[in-house]
Protein backbone atom coordinates (compact mmCIF):
# COMPACT_ATOMS: atom_id res chain seq x y z
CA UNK A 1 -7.99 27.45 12.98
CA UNK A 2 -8.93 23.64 12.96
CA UNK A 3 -7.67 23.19 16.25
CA UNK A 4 -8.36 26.40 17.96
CA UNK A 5 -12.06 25.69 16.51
CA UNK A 6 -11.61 22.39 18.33
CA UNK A 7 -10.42 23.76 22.10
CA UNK A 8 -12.86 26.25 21.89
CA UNK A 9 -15.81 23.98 21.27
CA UNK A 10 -17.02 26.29 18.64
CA UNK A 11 -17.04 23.18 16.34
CA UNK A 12 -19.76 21.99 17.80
CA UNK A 13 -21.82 24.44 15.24
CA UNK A 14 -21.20 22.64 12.22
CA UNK A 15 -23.67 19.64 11.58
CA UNK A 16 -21.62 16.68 12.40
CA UNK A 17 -21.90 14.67 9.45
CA UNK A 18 -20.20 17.89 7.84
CA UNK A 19 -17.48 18.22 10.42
CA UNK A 20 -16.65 14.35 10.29
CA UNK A 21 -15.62 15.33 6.25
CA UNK A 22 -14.60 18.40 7.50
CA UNK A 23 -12.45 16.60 10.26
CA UNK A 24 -11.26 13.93 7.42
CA UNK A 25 -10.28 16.57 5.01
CA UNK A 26 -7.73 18.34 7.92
CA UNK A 27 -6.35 14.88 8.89
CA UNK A 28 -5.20 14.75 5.46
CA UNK A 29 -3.68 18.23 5.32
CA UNK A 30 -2.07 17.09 8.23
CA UNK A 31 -0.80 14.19 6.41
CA UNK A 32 0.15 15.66 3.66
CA UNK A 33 2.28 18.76 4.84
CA UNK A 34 4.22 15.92 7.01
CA UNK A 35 4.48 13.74 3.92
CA UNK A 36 6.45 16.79 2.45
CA UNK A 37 8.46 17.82 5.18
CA UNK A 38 9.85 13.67 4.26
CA UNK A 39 10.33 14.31 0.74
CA UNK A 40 12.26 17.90 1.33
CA UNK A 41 14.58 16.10 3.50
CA UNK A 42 15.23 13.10 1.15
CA UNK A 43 15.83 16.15 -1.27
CA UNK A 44 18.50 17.50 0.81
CA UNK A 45 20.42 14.35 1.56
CA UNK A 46 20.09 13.87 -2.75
CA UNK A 47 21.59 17.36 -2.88
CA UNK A 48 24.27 16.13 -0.10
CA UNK A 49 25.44 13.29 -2.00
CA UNK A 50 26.19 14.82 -5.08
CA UNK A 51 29.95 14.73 -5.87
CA UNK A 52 30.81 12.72 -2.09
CA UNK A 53 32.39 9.03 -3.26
CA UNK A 54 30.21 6.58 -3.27
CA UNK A 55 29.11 4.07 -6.29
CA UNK A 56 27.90 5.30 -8.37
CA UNK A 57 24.85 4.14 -10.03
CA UNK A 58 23.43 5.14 -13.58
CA UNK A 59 19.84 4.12 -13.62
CA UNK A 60 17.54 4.75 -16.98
CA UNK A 61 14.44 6.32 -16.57
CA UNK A 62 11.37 4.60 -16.09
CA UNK A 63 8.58 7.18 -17.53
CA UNK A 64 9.21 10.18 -20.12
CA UNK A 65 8.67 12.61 -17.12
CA UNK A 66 12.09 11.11 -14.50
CA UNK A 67 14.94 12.90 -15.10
CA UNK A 68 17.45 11.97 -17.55
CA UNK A 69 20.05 10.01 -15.65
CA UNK A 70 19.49 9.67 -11.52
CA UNK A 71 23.19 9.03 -10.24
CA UNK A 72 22.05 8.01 -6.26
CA UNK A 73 19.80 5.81 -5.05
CA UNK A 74 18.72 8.56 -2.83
CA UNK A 75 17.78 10.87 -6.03
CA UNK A 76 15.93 7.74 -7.47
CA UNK A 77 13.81 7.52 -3.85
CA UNK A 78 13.60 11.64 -4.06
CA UNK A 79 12.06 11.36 -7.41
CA UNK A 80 9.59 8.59 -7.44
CA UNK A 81 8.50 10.04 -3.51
CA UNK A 82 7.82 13.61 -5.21
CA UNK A 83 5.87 11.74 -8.00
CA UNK A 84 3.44 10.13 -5.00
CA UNK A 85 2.77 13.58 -3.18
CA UNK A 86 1.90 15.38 -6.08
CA UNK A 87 -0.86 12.44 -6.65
CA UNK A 88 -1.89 12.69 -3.74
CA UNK A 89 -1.85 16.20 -3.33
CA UNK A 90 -3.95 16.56 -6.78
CA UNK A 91 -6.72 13.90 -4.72
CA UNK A 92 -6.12 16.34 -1.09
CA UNK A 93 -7.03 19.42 -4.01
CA UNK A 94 -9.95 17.64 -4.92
CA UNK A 95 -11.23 16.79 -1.77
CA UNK A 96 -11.47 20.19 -0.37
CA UNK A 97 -12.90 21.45 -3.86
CA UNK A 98 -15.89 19.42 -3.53
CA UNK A 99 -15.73 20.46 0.84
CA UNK A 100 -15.50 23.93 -0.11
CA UNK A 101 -18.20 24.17 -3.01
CA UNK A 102 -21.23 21.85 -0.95
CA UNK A 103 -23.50 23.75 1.27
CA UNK A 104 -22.85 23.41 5.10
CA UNK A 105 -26.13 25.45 6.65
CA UNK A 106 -29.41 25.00 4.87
C-alpha cells in the first residue's frame, strides 16, 4: 500500500512531517522483513549441518535463555542473529504503536 500510495501520488495528503515518520517507520519494515529472510536462511543451513562431518564444536551457553549445547558455529550465528531481530523487532513494534496511536489530521 506504501508504495502504490507512493506511484499514485496520493501521499501527498498526509502532512509531511507525518509521512517523513510515516516513510521512516516502512523503511524499517522493509528492513526488518529482509533482516529475517537472513536469519531463516542461516536457520536452514543450521538445520543442514546437523549430522554432516564436520568438527564438531560444544560451546556453553552464554545467557539462561541460548540453548543448552549449540554443536555448529552456524547454530551459534542462528541463535545470537534471532536474539537481535526479536530486539529489534520489539523497537519496529514500538515504533508503529506510538505511529498508529498519534493523530495525523487535526
Amino acid at each position: 500500500m506504501w508504495k502504490s500510495g507512493i506511484s499514485s501520488g496520493i501521499i501527498r495528503l498526509i502532512p509531511s512531517e507525518n509521512r517523513n515518520e510515516l516513510a521512516s517507520v516502512y523503511f524499517g519494515l522493509e528492513c526488518h522483513n529482509y533482516e529475517a529472510e537472513k536469519v531463516r536462511d542461516v536457520s536452514i543451513l543450521a538445520v543442514a549441518e546437523k549430522g554432516k562431518p564436520q568438527t564438531r564444536v560444544k560451546l556453553k551457553p552464554v545467557l539462561k535463555s541460548s540453548p543448552a549445547v549449540i554443536s555448529t558455529y552456524t547454530e551459534m550465528l542462528h541463535w545470537q542473529l534471532s536474539l537481535r531481530l526479536r530486539a529489534a523487532e520489539e523497537t519496529l513494534r514500538e515504533r508503529i504503536d506510538a505511529l498508529l496511536k498519534k493523530q495525523i489530521w487535526n
